[in-house]
N, C-alpha and C. Protein backbone atom coordinates (compact mmCIF):
# COMPACT_ATOMS: atom_id res chain seq x y z
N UNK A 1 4.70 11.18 22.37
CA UNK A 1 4.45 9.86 21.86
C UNK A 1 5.63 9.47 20.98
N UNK A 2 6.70 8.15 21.27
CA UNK A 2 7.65 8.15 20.65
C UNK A 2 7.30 7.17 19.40
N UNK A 3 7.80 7.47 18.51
CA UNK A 3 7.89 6.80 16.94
C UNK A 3 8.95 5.82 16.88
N UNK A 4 8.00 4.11 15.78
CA UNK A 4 8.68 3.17 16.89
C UNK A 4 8.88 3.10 14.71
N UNK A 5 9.81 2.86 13.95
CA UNK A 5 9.64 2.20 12.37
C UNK A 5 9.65 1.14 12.21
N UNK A 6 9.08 1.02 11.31
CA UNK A 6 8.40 -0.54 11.02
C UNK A 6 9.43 -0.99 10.08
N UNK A 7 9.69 -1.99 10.04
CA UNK A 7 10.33 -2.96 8.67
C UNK A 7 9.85 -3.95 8.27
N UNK A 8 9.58 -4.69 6.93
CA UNK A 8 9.58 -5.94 6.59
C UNK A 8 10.21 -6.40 5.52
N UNK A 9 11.01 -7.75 5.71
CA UNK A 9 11.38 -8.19 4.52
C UNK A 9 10.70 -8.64 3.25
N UNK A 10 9.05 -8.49 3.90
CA UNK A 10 8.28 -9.28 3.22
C UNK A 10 7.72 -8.12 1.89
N UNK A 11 8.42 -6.86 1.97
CA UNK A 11 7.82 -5.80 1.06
C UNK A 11 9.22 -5.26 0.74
N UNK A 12 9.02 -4.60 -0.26
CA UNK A 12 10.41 -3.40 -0.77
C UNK A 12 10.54 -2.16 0.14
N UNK A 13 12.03 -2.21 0.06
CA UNK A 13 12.17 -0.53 0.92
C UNK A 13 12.88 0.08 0.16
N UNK A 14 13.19 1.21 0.70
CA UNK A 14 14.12 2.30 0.39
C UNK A 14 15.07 2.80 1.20
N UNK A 15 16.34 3.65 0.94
CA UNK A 15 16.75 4.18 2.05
C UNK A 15 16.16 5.58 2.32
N UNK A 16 15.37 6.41 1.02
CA UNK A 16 14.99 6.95 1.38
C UNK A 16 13.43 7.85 1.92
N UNK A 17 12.90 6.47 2.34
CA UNK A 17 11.28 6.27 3.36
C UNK A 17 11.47 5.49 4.44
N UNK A 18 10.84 5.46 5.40
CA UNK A 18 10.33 4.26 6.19
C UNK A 18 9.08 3.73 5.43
N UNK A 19 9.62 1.81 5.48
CA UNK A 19 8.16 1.34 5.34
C UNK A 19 7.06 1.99 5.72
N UNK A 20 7.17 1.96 7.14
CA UNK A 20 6.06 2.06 8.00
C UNK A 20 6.44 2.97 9.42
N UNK A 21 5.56 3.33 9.99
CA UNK A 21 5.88 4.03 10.94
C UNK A 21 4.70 3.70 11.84
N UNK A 22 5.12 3.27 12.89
CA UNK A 22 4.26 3.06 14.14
C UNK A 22 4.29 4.41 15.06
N UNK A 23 3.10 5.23 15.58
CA UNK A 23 3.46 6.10 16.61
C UNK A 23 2.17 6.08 17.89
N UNK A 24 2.19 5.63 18.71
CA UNK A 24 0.80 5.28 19.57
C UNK A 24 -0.15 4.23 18.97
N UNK A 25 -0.93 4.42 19.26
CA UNK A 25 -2.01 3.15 18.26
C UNK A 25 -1.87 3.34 16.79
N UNK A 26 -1.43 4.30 16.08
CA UNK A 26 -1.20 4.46 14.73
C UNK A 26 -0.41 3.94 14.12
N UNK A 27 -0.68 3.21 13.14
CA UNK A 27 0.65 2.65 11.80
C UNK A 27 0.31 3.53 10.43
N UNK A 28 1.34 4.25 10.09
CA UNK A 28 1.16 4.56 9.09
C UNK A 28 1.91 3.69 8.12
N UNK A 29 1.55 3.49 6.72
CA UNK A 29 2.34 2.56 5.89
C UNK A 29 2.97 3.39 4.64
N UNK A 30 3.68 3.58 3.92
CA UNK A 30 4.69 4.77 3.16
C UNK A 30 3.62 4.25 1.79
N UNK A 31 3.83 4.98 0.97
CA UNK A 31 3.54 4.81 -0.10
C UNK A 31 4.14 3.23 -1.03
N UNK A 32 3.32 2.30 -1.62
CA UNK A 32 4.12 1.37 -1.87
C UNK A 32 3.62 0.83 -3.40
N UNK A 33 4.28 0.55 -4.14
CA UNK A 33 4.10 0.05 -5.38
C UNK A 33 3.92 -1.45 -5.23
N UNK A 34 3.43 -2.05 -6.69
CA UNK A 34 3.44 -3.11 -6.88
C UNK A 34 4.69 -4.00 -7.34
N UNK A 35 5.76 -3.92 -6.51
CA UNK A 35 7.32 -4.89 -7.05
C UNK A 35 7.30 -5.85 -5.87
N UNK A 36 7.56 -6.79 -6.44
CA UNK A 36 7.35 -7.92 -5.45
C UNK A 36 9.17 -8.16 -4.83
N UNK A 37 8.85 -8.49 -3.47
CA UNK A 37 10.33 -7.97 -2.51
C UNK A 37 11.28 -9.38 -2.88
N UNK A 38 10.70 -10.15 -3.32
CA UNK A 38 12.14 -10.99 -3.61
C UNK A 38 12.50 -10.89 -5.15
N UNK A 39 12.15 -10.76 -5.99
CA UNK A 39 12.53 -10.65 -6.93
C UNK A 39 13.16 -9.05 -7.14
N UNK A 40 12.61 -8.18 -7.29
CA UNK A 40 12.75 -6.40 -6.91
C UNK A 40 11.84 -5.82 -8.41
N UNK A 41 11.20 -6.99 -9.09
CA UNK A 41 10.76 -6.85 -10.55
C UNK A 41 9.20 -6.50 -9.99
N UNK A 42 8.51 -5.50 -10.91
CA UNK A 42 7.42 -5.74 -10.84
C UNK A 42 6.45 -6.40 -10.83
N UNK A 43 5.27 -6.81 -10.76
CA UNK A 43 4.29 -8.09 -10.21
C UNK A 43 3.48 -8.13 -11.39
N UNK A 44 3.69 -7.32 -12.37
CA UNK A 44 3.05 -7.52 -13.71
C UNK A 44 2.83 -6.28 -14.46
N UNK A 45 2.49 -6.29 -15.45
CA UNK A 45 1.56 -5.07 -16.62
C UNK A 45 0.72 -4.54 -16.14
N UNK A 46 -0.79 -4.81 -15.62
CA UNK A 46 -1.96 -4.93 -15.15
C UNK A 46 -1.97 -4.02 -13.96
N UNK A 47 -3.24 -3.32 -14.28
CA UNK A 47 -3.34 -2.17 -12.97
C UNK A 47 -3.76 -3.17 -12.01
N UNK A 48 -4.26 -4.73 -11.78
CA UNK A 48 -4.62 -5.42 -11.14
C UNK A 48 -3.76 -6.34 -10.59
N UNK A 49 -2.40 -6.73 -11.31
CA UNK A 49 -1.26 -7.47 -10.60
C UNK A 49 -0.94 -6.46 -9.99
N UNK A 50 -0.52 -5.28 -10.09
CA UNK A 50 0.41 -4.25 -9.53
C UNK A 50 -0.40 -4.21 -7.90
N UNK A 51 -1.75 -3.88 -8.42
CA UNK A 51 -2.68 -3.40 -7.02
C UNK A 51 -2.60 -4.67 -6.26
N UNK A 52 -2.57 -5.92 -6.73
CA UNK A 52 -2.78 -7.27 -6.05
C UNK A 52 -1.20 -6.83 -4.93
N UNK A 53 0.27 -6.93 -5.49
CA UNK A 53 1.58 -6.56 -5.65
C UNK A 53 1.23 -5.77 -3.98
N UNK A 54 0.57 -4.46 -4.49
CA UNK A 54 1.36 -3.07 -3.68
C UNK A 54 0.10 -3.77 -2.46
N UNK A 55 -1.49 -3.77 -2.23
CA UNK A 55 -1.57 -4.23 -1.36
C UNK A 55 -1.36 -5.64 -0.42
N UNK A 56 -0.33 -6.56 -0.98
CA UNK A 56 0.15 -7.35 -0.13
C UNK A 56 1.57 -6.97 0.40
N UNK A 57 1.90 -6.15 -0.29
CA UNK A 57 3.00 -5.04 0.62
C UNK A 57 2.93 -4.50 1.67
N UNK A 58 1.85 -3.91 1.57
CA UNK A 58 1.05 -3.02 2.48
C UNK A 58 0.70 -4.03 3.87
N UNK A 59 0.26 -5.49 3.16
CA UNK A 59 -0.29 -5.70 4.35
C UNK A 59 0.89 -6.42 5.22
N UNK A 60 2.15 -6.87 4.91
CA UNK A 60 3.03 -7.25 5.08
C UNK A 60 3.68 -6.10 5.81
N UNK A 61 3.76 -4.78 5.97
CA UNK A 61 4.01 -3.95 6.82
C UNK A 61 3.06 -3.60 7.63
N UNK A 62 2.04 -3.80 7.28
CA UNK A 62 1.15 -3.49 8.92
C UNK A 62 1.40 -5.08 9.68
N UNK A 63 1.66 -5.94 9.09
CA UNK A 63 2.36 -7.33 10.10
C UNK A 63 3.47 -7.13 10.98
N UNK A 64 4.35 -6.37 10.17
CA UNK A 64 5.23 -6.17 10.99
C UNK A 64 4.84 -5.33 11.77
N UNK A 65 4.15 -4.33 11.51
CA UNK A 65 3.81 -3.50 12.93
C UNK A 65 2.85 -4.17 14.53
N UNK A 66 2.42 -5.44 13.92
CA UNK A 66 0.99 -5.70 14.70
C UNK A 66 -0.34 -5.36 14.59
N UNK A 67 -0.56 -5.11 13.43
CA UNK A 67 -2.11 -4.65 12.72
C UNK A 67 -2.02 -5.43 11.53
N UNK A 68 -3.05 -5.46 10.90
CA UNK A 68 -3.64 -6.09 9.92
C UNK A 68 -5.01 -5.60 9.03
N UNK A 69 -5.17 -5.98 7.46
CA UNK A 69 -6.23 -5.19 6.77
C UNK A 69 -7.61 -4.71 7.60
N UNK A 70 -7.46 -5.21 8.89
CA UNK A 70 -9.11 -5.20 9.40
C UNK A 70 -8.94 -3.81 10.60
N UNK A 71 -7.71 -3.36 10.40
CA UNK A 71 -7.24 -2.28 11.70
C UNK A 71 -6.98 -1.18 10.77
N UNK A 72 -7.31 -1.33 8.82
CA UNK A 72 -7.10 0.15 8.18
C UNK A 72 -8.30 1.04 8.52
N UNK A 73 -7.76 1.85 8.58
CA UNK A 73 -9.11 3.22 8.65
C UNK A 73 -8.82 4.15 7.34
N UNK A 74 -7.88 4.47 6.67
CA UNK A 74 -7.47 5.18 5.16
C UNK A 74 -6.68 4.57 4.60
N UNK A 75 -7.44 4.59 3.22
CA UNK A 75 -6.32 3.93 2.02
C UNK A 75 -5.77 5.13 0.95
N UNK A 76 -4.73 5.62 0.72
CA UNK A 76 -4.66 6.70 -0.29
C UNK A 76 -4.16 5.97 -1.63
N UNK A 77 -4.43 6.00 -2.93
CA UNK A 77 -4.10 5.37 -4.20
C UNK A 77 -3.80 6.43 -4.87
N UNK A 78 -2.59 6.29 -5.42
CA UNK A 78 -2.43 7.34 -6.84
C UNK A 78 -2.36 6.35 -7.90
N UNK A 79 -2.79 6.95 -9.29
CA UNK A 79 -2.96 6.18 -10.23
C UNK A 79 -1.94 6.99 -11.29
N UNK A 80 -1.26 6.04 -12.02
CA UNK A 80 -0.26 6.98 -13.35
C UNK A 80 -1.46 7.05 -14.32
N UNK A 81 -2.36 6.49 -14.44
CA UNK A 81 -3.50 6.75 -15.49
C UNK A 81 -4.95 6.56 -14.65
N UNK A 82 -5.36 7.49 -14.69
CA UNK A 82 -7.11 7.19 -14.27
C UNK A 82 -7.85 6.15 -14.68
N UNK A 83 -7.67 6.18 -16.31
CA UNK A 83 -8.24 4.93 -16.80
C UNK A 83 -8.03 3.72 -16.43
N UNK A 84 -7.01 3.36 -15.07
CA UNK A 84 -6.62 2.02 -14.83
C UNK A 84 -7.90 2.51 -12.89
N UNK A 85 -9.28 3.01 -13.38
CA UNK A 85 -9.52 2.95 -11.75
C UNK A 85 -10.50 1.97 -11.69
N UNK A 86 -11.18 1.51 -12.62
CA UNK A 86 -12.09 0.34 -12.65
C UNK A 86 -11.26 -0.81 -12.48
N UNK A 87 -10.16 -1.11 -13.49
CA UNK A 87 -9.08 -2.22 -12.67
C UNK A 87 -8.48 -1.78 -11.71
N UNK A 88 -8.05 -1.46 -10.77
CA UNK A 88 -7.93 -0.30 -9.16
C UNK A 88 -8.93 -1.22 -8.21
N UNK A 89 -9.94 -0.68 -9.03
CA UNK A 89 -11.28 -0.95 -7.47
C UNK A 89 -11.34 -2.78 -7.72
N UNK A 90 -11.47 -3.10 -9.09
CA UNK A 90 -11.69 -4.72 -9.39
C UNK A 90 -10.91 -5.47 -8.73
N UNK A 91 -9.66 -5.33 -8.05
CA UNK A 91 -8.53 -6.01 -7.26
C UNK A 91 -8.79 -5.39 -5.86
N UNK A 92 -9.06 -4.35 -5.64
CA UNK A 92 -9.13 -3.86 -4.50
C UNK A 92 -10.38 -4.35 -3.35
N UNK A 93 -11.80 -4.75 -4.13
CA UNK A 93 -12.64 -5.28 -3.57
C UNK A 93 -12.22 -6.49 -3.30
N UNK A 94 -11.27 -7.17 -3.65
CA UNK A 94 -11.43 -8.68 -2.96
C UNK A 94 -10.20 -8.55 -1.63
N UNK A 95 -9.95 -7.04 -1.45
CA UNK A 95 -9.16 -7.01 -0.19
C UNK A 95 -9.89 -6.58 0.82
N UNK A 96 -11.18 -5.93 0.38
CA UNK A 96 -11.79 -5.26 1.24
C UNK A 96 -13.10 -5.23 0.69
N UNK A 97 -13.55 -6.69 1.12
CA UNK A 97 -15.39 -6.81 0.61
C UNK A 97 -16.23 -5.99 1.90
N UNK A 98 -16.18 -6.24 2.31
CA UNK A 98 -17.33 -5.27 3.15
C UNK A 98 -16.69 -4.32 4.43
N UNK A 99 -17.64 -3.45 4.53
CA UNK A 99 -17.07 -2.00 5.32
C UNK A 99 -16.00 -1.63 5.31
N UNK A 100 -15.19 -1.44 4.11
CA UNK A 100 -14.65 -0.73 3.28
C UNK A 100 -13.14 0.33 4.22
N UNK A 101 -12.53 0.97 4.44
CA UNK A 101 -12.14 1.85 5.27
C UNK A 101 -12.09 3.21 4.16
N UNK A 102 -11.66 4.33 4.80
CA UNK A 102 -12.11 5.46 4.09
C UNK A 102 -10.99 5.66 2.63
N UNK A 103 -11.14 6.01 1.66
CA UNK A 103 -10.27 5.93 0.56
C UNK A 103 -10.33 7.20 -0.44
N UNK A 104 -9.09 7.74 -1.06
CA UNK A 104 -9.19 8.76 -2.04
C UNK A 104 -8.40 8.11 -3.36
N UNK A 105 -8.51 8.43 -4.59
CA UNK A 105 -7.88 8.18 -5.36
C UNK A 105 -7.76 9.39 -6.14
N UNK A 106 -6.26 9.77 -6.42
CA UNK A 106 -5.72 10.73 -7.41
C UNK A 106 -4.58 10.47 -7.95
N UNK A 107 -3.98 10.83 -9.21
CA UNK A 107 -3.10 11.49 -10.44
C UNK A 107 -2.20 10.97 -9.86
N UNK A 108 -1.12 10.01 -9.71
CA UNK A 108 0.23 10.13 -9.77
C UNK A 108 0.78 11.03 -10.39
N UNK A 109 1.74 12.18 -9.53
CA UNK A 109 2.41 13.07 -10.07
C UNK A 109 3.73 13.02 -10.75
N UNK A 110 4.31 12.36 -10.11
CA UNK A 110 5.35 11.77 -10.84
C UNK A 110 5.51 10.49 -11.89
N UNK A 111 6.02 11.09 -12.92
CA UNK A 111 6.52 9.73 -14.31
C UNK A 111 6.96 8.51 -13.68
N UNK A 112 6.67 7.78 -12.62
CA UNK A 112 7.44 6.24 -12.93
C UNK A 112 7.39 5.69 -13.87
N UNK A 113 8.58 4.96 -15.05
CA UNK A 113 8.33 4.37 -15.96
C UNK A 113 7.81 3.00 -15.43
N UNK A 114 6.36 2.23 -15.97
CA UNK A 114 5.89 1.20 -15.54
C UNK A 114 5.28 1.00 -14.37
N UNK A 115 5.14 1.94 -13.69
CA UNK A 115 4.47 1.89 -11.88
C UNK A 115 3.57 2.96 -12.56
N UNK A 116 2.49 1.66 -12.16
CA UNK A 116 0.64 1.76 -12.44
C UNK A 116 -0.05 2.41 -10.98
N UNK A 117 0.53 2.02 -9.99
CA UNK A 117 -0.26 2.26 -8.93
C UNK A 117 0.71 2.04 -7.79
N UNK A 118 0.77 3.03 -6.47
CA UNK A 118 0.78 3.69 -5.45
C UNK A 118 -0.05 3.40 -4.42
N UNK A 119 0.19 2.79 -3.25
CA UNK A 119 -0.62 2.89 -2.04
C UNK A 119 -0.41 3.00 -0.67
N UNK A 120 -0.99 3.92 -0.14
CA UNK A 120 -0.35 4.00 1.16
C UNK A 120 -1.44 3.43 2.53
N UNK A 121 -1.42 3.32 3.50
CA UNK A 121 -2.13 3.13 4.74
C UNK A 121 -2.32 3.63 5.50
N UNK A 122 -3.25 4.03 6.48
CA UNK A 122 -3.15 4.59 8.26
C UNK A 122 -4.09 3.49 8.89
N UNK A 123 -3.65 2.78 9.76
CA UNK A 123 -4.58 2.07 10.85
C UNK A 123 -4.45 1.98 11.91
N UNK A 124 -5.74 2.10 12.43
CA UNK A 124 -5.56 2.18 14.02
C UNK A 124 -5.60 1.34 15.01
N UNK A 125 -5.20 0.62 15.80
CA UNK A 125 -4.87 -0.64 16.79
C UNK A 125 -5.43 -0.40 17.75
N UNK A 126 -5.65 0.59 18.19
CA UNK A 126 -5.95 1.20 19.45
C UNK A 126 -7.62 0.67 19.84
């Protein structure tokens, strides 16, 4: 099954991730913060701008792949503070009010100075 990478201008990259990675019906989406791609500045203070931020990133690379929020099946979140998971879920439900796709939340391991929140994707098209 050949691996097709995704890009969008509409989110931040790196040189060293792929946005996204398409491989068969699968998109996976890289881990993505809340910095908004034209400016390169973060999307706010708030574990709730950031989460607003990183999942319209997110969904802006499953566009480019040809999927969309309704084709996620896992969401993974790391948090730099736990205490930001009630603001986490408070932004996160208005991306995903009903039937939910499957989700974990843990510890950001690494110090980003100012990056509240981390999110990555898998969805399936198929």
């Amino acid at each position: 099954m050949p691996r097709e990478i995704v890009r969008s201008d509409k989110a931040p990259g790196s040189q060293f991730f792929s946005q996204g990675v398409k491989a068969g019906p699968f998109v996976f989406v890289s881990g993505t913060v809340g910095t908004d791609p034209v400016s390169g500045q973060l999307a706010g203070n708030s574990i709730q701008d950031q989460t607003r931020q990183a999942l319209a990133n997110c969904e802006a690379i499953l566009e480019a792949a040809g999927a969309g929020l309704g084709d996620v099946v896992e969401v993974g979140v790391l948090l730099s503070a736990p205490s930001d998971f009630a603001g986490l879920n408070e932004e996160y439900a208005r991306w995903f009010p009903h039937d939910p796709p499957t989700r974990y939340v843990a510890k950001l391991g690494v110090d980003l100075p100012r990056i509240l929140v981390s999110i990555r994707m898998t969805a399936f098209t198929g």
